[in-house]
PDB file of N, CA and C in Angstrom:
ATOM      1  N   UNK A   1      47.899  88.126 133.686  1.00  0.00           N
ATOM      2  CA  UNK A   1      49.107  88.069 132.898  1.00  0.00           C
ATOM      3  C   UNK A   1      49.684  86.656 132.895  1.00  0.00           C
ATOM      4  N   UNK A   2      49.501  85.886 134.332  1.00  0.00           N
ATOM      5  CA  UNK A   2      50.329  84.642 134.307  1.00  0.00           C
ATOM      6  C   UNK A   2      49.521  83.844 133.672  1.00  0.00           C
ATOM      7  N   UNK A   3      48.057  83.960 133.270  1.00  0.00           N
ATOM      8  CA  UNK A   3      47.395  83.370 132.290  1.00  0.00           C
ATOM      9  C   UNK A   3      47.186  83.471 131.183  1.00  0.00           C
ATOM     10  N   UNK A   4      47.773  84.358 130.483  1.00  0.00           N
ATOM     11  CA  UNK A   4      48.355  84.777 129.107  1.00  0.00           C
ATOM     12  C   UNK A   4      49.237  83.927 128.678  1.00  0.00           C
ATOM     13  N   UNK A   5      50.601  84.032 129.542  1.00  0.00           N
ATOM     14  CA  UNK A   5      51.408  83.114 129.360  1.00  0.00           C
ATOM     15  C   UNK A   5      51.221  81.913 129.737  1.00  0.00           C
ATOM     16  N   UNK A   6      50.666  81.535 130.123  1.00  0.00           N
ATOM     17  CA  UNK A   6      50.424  79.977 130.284  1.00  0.00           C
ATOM     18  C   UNK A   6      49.473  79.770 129.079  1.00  0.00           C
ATOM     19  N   UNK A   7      48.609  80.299 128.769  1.00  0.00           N
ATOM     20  CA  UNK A   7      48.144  80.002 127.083  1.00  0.00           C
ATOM     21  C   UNK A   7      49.245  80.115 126.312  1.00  0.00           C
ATOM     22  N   UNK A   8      49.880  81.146 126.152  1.00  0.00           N
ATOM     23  CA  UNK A   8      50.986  80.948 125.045  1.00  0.00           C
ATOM     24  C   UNK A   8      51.637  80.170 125.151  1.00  0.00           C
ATOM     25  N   UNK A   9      52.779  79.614 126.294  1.00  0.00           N
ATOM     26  CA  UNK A   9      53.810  78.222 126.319  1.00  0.00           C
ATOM     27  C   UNK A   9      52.689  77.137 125.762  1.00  0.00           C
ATOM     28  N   UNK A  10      51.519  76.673 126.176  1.00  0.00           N
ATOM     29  CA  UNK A  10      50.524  75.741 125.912  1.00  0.00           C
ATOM     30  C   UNK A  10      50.166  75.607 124.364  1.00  0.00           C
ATOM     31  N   UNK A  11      50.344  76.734 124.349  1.00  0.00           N
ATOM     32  CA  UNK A  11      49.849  76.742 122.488  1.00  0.00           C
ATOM     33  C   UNK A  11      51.512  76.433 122.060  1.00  0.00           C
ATOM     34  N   UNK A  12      52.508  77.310 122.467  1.00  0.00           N
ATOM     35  CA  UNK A  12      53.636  76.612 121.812  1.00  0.00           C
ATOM     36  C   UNK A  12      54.019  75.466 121.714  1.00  0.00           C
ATOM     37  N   UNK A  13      54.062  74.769 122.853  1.00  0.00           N
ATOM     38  CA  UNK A  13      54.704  73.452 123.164  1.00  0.00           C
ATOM     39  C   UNK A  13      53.974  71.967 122.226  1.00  0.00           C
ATOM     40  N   UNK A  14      52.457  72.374 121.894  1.00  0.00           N
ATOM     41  CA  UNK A  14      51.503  72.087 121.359  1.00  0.00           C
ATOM     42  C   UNK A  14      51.781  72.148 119.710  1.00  0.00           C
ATOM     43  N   UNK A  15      51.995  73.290 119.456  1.00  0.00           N
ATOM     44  CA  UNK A  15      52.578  73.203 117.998  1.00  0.00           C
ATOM     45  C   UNK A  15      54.312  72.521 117.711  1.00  0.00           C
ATOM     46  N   UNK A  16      54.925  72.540 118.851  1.00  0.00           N
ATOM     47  CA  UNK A  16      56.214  71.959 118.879  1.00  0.00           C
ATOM     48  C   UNK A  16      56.265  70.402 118.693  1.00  0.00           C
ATOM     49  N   UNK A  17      54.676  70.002 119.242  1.00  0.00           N
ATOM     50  CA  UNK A  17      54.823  68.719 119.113  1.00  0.00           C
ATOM     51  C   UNK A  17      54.608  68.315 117.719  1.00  0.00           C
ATOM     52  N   UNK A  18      53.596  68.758 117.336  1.00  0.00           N
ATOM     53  CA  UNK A  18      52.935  68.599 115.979  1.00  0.00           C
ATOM     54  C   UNK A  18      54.091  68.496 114.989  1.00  0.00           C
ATOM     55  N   UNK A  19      55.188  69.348 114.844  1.00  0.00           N
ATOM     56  CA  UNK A  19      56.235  69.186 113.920  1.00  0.00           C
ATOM     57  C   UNK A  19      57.246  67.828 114.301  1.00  0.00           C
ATOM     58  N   UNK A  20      57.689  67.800 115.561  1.00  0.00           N
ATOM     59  CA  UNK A  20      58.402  66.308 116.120  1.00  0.00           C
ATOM     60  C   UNK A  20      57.528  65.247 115.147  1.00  0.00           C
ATOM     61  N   UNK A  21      56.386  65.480 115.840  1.00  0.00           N
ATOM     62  CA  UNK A  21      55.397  64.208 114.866  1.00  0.00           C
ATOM     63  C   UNK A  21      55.942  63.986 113.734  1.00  0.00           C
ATOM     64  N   UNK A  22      55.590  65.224 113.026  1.00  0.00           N
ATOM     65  CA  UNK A  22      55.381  65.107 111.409  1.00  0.00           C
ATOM     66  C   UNK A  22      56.873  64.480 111.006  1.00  0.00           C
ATOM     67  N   UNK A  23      57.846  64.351 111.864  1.00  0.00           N
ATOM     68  CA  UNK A  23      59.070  64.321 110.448  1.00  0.00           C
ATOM     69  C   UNK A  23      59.009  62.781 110.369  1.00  0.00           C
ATOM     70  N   UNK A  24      59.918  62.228 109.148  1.00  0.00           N
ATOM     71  CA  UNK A  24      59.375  60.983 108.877  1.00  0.00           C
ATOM     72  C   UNK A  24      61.150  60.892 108.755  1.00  0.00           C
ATOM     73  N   UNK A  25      61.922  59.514 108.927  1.00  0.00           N
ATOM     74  CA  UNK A  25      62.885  59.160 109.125  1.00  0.00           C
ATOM     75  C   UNK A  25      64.039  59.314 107.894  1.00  0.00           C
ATOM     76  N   UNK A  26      64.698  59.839 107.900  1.00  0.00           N
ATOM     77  CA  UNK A  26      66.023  60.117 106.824  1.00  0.00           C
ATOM     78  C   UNK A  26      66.423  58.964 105.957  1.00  0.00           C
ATOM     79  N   UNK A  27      67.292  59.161 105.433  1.00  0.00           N
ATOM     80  CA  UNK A  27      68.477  58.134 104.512  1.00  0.00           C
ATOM     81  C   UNK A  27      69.304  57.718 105.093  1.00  0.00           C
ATOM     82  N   UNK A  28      69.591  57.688 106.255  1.00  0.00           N
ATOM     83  CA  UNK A  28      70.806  57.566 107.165  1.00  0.00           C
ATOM     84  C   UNK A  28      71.769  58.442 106.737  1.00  0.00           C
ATOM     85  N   UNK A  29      71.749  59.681 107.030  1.00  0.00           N
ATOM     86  CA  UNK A  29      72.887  60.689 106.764  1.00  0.00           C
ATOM     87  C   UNK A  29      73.658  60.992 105.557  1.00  0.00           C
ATOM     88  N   UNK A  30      74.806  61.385 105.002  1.00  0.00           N
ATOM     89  CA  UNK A  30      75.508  61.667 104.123  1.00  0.00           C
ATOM     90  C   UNK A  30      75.620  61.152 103.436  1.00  0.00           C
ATOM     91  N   UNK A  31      75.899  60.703 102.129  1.00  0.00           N
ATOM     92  CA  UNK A  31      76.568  59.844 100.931  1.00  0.00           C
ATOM     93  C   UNK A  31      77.923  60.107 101.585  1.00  0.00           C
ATOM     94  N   UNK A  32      78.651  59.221 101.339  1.00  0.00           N
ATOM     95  CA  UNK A  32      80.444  58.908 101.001  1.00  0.00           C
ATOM     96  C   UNK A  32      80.618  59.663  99.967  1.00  0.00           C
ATOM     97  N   UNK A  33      81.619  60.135  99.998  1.00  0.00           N
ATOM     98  CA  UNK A  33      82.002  61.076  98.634  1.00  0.00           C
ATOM     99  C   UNK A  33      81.437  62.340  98.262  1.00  0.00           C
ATOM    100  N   UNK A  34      80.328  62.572  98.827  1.00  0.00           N
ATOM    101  CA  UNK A  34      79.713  64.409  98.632  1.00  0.00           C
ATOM    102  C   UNK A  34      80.382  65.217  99.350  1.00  0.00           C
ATOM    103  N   UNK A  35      81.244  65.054 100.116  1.00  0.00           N
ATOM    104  CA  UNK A  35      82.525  66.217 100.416  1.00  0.00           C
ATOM    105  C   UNK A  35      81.570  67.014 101.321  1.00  0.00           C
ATOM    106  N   UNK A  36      82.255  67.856 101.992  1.00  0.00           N
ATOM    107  CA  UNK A  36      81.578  68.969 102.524  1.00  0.00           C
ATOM    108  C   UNK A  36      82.333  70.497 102.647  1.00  0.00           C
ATOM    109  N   UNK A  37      82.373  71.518 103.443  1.00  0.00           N
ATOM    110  CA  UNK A  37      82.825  72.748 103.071  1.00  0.00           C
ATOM    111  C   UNK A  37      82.606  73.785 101.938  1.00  0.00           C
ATOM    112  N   UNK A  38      82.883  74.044 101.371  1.00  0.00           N
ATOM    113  CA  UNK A  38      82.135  75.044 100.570  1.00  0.00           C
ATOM    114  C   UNK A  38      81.540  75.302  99.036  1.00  0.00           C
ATOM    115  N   UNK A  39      81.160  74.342  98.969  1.00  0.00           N
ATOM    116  CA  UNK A  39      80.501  74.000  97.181  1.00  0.00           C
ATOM    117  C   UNK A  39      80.294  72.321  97.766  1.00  0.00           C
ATOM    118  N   UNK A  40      80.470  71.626  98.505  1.00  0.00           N
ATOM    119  CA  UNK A  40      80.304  70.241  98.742  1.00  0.00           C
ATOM    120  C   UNK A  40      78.885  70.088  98.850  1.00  0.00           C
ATOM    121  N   UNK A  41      78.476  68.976  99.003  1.00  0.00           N
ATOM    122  CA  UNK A  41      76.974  68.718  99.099  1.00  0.00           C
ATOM    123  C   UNK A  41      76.554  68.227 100.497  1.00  0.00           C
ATOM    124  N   UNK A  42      76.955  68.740 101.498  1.00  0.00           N
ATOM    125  CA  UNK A  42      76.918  68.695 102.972  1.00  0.00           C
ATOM    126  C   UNK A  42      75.340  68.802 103.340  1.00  0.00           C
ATOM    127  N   UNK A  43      75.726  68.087 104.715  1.00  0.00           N
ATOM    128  CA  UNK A  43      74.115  68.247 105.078  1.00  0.00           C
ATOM    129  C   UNK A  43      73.379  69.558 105.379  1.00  0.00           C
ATOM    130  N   UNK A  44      72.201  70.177 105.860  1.00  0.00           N
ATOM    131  CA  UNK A  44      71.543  71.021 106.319  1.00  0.00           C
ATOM    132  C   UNK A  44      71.283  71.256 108.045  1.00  0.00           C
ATOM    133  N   UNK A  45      71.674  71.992 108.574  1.00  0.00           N
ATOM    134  CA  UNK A  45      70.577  71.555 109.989  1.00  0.00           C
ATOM    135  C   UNK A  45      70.141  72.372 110.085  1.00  0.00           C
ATOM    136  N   UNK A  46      68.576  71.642 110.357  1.00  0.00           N
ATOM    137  CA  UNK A  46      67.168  72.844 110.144  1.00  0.00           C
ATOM    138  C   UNK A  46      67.375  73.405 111.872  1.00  0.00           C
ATOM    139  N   UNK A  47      67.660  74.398 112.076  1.00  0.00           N
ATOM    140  CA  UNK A  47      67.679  75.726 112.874  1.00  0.00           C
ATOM    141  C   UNK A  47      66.590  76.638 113.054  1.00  0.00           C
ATOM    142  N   UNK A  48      65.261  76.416 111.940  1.00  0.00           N
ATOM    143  CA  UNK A  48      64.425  77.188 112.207  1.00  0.00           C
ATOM    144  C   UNK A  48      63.431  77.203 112.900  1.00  0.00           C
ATOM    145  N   UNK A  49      62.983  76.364 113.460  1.00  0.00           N
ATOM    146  CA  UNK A  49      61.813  76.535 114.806  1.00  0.00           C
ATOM    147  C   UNK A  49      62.800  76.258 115.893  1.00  0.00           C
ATOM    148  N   UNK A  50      64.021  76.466 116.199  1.00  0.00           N
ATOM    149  CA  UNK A  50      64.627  76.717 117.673  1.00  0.00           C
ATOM    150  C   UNK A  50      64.966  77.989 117.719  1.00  0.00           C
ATOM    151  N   UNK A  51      65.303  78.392 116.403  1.00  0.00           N
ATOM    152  CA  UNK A  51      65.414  79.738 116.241  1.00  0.00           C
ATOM    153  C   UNK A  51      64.707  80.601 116.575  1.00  0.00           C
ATOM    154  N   UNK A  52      63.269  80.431 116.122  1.00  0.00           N
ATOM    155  CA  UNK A  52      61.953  81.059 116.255  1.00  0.00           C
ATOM    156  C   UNK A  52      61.488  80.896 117.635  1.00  0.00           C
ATOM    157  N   UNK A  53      61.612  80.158 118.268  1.00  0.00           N
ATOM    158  CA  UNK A  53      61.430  79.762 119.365  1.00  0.00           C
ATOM    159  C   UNK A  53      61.995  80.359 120.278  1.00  0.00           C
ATOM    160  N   UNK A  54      63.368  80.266 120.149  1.00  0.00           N
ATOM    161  CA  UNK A  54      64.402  81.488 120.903  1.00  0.00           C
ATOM    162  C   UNK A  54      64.216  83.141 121.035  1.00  0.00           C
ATOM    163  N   UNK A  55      63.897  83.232 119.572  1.00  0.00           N
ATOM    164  CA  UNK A  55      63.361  84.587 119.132  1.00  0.00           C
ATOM    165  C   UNK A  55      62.116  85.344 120.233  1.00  0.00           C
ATOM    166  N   UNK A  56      60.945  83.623 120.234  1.00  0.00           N
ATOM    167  CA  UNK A  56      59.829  84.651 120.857  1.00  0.00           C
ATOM    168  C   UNK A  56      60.039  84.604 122.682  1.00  0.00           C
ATOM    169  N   UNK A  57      61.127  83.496 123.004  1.00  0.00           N
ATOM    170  CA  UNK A  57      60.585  83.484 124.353  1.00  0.00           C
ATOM    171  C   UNK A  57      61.511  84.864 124.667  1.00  0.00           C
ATOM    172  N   UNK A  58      62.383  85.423 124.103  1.00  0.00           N
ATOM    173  CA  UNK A  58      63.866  86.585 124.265  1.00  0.00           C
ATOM    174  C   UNK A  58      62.523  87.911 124.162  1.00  0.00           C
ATOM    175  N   UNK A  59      61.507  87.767 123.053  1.00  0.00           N
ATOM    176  CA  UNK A  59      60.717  89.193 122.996  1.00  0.00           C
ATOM    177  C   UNK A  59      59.601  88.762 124.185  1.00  0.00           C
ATOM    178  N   UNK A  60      59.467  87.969 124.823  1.00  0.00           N
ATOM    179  CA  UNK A  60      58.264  87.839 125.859  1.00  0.00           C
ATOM    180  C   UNK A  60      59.068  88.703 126.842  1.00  0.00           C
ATOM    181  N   UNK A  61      60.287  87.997 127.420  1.00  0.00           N
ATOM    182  CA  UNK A  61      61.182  88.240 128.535  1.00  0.00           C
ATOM    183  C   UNK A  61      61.220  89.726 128.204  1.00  0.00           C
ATOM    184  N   UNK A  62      61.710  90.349 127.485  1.00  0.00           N
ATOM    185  CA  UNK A  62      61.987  91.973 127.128  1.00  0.00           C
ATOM    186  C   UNK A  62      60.820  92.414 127.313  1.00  0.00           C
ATOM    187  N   UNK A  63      59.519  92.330 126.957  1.00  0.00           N
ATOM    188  CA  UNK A  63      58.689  92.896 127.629  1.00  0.00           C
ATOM    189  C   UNK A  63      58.506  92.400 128.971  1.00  0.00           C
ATOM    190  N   UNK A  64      58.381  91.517 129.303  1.00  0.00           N
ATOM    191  CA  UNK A  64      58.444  91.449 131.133  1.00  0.00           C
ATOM    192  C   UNK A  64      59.131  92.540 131.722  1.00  0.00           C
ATOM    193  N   UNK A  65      60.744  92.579 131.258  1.00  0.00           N
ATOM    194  CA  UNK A  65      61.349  93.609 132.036  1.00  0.00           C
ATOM    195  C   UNK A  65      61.203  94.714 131.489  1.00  0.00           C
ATOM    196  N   UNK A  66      60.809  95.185 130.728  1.00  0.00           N
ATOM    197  CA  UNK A  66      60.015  96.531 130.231  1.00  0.00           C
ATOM    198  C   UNK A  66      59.045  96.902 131.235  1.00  0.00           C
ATOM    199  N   UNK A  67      57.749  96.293 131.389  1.00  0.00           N
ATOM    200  CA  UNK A  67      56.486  96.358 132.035  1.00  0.00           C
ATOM    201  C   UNK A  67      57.200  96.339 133.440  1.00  0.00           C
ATOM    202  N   UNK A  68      58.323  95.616 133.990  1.00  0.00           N
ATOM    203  CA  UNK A  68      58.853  95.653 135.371  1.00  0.00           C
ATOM    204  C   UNK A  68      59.587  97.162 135.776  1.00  0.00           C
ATOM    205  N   UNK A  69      59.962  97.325 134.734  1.00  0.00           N
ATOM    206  CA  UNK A  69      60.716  98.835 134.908  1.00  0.00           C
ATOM    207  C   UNK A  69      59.844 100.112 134.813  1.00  0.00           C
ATOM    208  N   UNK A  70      58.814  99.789 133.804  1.00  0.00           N
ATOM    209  CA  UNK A  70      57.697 101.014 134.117  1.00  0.00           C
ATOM    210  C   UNK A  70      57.003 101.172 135.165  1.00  0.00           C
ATOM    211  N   UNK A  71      56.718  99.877 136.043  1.00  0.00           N
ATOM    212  CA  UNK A  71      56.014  99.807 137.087  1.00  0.00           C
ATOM    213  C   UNK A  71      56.745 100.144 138.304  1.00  0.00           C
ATOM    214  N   UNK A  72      58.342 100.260 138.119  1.00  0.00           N
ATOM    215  CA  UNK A  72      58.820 100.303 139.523  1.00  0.00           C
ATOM    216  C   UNK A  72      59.314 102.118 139.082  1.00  0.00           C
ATOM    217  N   UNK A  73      58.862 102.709 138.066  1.00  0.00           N
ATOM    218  CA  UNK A  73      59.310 104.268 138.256  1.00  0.00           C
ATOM    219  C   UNK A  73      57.813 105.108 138.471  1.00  0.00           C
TER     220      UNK A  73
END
């Protein structure tokens, strides 16, 4: 089992890098004058691979303590 997971963090951390790599450097942030709040042209923050990330290590852990609780009844 502890070698399961050690392939999986390995493969994650591995694809985590690959995206760091890939991004290529901005505009330096905002225009002056695009406003922000609700119809403004505000920035984005990409949330989705911490998200995803969060997502799978929360369903690993839930099965850990799943498999811990079947084993101790």
């Amino acid at each position: 089992m502890k070698r399961i997971l050690l392939i999986c963090a390995l493969l994650l951390g591995g694809a985590g890098a690959h995206y760091a790599l890939a991004q290529v450097p901005g505009g330096g942030g905002p225009q002056p004058g695009g406003g922000g709040g609700a119809g403004g042209g505000g920035t984005g923050v990409p949330i989705d691979g911490g998200a995803s990330l969060l997502l799978a290590s929360g369903a690993a852990y839930a099965l850990k303590r799943l498999r811990q609780r079947k084993a101790s009844r």
